[in-house]
Protein backbone atom coordinates (compact mmCIF):
# COMPACT_ATOMS: atom_id res chain seq x y z
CA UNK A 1 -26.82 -40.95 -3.33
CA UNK A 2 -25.08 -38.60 -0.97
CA UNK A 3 -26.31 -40.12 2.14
CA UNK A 4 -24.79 -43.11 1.05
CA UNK A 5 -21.23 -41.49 0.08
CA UNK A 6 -21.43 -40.35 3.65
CA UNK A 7 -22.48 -43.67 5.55
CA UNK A 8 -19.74 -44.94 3.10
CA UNK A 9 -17.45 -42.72 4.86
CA UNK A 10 -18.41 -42.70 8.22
CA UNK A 11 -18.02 -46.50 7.84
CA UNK A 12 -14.55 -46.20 6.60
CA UNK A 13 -13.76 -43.51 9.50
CA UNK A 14 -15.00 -45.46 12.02
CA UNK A 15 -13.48 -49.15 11.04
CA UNK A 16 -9.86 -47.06 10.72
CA UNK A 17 -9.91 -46.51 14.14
CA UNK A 18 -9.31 -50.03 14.80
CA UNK A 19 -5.79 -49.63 13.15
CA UNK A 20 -4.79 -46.29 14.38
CA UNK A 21 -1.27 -47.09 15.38
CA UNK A 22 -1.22 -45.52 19.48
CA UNK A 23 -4.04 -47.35 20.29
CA UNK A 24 -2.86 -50.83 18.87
CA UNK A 25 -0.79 -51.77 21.85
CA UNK A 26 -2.92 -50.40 24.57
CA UNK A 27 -6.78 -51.69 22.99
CA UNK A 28 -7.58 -54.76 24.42
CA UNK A 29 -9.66 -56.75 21.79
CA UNK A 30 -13.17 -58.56 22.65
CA UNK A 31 -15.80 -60.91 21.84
CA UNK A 32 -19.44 -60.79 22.82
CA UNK A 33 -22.78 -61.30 22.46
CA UNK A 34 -25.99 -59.55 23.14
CA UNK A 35 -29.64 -60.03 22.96
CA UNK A 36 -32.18 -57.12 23.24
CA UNK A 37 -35.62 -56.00 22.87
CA UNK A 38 -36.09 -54.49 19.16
CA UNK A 39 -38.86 -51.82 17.91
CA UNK A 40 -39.17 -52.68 13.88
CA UNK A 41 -40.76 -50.02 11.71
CA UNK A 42 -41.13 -50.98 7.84
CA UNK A 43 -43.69 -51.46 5.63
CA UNK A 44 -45.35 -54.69 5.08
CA UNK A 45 -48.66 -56.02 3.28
CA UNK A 46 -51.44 -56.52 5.50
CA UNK A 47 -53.02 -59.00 3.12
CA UNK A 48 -50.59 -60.13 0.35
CA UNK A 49 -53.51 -60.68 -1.70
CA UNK A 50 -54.24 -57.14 -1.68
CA UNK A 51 -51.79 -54.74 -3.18
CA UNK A 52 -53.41 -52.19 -1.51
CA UNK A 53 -53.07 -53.13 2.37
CA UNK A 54 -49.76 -51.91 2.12
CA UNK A 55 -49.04 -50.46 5.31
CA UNK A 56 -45.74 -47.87 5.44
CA UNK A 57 -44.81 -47.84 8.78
CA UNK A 58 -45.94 -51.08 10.33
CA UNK A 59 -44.33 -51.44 14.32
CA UNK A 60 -43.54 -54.67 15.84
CA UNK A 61 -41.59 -55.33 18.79
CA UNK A 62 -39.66 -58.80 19.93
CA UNK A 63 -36.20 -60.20 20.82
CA UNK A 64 -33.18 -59.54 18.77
CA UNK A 65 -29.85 -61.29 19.01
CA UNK A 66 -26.38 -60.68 17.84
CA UNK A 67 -22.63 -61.32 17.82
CA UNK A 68 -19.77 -58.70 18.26
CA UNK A 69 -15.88 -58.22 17.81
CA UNK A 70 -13.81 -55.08 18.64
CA UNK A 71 -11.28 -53.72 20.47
CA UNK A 72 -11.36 -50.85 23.36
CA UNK A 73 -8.99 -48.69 25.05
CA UNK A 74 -9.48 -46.19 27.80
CA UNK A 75 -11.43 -43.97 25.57
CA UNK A 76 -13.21 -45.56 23.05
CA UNK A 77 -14.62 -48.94 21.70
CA UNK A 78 -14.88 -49.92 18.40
CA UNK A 79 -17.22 -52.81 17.42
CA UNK A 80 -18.25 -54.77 14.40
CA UNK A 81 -21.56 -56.76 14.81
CA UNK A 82 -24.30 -58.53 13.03
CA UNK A 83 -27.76 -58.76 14.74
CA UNK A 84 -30.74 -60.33 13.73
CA UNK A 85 -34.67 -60.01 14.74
CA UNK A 86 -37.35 -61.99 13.51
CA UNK A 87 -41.28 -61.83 14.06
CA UNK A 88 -43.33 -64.16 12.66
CA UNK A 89 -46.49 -62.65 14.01
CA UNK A 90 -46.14 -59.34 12.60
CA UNK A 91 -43.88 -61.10 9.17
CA UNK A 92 -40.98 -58.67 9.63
CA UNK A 93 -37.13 -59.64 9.67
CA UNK A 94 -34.14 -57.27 10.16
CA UNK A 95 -30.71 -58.53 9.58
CA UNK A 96 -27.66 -56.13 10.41
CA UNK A 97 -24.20 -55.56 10.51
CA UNK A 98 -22.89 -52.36 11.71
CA UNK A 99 -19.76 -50.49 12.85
CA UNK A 100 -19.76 -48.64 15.74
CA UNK A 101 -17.38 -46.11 17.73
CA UNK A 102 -17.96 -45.26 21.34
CA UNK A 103 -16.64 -42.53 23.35
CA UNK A 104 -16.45 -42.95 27.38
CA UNK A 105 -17.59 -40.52 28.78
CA UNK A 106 -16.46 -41.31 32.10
CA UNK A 107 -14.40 -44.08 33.49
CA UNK A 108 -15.01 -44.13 37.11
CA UNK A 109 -13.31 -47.25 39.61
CA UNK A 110 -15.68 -48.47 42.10
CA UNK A 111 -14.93 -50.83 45.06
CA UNK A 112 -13.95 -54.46 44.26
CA UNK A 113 -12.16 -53.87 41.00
CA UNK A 114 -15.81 -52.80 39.66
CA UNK A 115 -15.55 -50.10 36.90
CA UNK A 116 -18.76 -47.91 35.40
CA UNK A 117 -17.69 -46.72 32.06
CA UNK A 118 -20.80 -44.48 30.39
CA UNK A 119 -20.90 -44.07 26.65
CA UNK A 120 -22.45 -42.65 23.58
CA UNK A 121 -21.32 -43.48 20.25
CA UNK A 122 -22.84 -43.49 16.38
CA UNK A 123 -22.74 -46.38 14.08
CA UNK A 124 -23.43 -47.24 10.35
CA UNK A 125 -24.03 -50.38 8.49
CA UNK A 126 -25.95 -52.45 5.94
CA UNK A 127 -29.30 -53.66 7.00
CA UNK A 128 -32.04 -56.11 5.12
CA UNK A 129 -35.15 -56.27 5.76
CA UNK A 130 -37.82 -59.28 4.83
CA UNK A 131 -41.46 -59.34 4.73
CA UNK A 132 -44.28 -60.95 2.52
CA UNK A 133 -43.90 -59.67 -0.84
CA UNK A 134 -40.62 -57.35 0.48
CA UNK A 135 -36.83 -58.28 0.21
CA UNK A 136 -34.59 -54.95 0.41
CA UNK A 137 -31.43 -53.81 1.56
CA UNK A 138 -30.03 -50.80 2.26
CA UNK A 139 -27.38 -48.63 4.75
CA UNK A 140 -28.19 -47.86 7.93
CA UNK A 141 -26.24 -45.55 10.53
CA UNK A 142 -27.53 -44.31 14.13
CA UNK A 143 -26.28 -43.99 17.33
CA UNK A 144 -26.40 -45.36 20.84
CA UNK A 145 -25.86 -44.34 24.67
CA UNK A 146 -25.60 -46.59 27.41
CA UNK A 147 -22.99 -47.78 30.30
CA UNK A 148 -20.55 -50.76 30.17
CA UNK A 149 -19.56 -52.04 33.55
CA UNK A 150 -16.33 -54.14 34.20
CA UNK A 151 -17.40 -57.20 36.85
CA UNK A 152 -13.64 -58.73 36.05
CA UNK A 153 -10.66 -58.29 34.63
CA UNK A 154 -11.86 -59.78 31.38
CA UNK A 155 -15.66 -59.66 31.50
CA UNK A 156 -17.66 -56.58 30.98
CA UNK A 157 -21.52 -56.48 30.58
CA UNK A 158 -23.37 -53.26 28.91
CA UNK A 159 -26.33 -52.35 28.80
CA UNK A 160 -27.66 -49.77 26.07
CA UNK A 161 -29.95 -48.32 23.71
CA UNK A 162 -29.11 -48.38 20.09
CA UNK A 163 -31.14 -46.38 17.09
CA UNK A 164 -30.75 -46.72 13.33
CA UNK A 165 -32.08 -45.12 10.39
CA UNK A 166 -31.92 -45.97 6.92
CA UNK A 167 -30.44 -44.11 4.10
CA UNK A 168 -33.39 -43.97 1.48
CA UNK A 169 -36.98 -43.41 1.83
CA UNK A 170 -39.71 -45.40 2.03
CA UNK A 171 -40.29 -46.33 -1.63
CA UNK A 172 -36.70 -47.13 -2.28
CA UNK A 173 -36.51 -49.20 1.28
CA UNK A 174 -39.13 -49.75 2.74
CA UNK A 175 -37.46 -50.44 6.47
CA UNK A 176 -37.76 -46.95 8.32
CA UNK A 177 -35.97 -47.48 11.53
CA UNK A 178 -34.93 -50.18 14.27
CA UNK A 179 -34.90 -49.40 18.32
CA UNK A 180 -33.60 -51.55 20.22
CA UNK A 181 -32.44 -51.69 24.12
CA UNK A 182 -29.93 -54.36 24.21
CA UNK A 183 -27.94 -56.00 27.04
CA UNK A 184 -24.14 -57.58 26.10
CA UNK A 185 -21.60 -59.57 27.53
CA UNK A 186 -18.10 -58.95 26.33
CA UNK A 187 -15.04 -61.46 26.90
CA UNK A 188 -11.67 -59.38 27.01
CA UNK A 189 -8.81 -61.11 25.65
């Protein structure tokens, strides 16, 4: 219960920031969208037949896709986004939606307008997760590192790795974790 006080916080922390009044005029909010290659670990029945095939920590790997909105500044980025990943050949399905907060690390200019902006960041969310005989959801929270780079004045692409736990264990949910490298396109407006 106090893991999930805390990704309750973290949650409310981290979608605050979008408000804080300095950084109002001087965020420039986005839309995007990203697809990536997810690494799904959560139990599933082998055979549903057989109450006993259950396997804890089943892997599967495919593509994931999602949707984002969120401002940035020359600092940080905050983004709300829902992702989803389905594989029908290993019967797992992971939807999310998470907040996230990312720090630049740097924010270096290159020639031709081009600017390199490396992150890391941490997120939290609500995630559910589907397989044979399984329907549970639960909070999630994580982090991520990666690099956005600005190809216009309204376009920037990222590329990144993102990691999420859940809160409970593996009776209560029976999703472990998600890994996923994911590549985005964000419209500046």
């Amino acid at each position: 219960m106090m893991k999930k006080v805390a990704v309750a916080l973290l949650c409310t922390a981290l979608g605050s920031t979008l408000y804080a009044r300095d950084d109002i005029t001087r965020s420039k909010p986005f839309l995007g969208l990203e697809i990536g290659y997810s690494e799904v670990q959560g139990g599933v029945f082998l055979d549903p037949l057989n109450p006993l095939s259950y396997d804890a920590l089943y892997s599967s790997s495919d593509i994931s896709y999602g949707v984002r909105l969120g401002a940035q500044n020359e600092s940080y980025r905050t983004t709300l986004s829902f992702h989803y990943y389905t594989n029908g050949d290993y019967d797992q399905t992971v939807q999310q939606g998470l907040l996230s907060l990312d720090y630049f690390i740097v924010n270096a200019d290159l020639s031709g307008g081009m600017a390199v902006k490396p992150f890391i960041g941490i997120n939290g969310g609500y995630a559910r997760y589907e397989s044979t005989l399984i329907d549970n959801s639960d909070f999630i929270y994580g982090g991520q590192v990666g690099v956005i780079v600005s190809v216009a004045e309204k376009i920037d692409l990222d590329l990144s790795y993102r990691y999420q736990l859940t809160v409970g264990d593996e009776i209560d949910n029976p999703l472990d974790h998600v890994g996923s490298f994911v590549f985005g396109f964000n419209y500046l407006y």
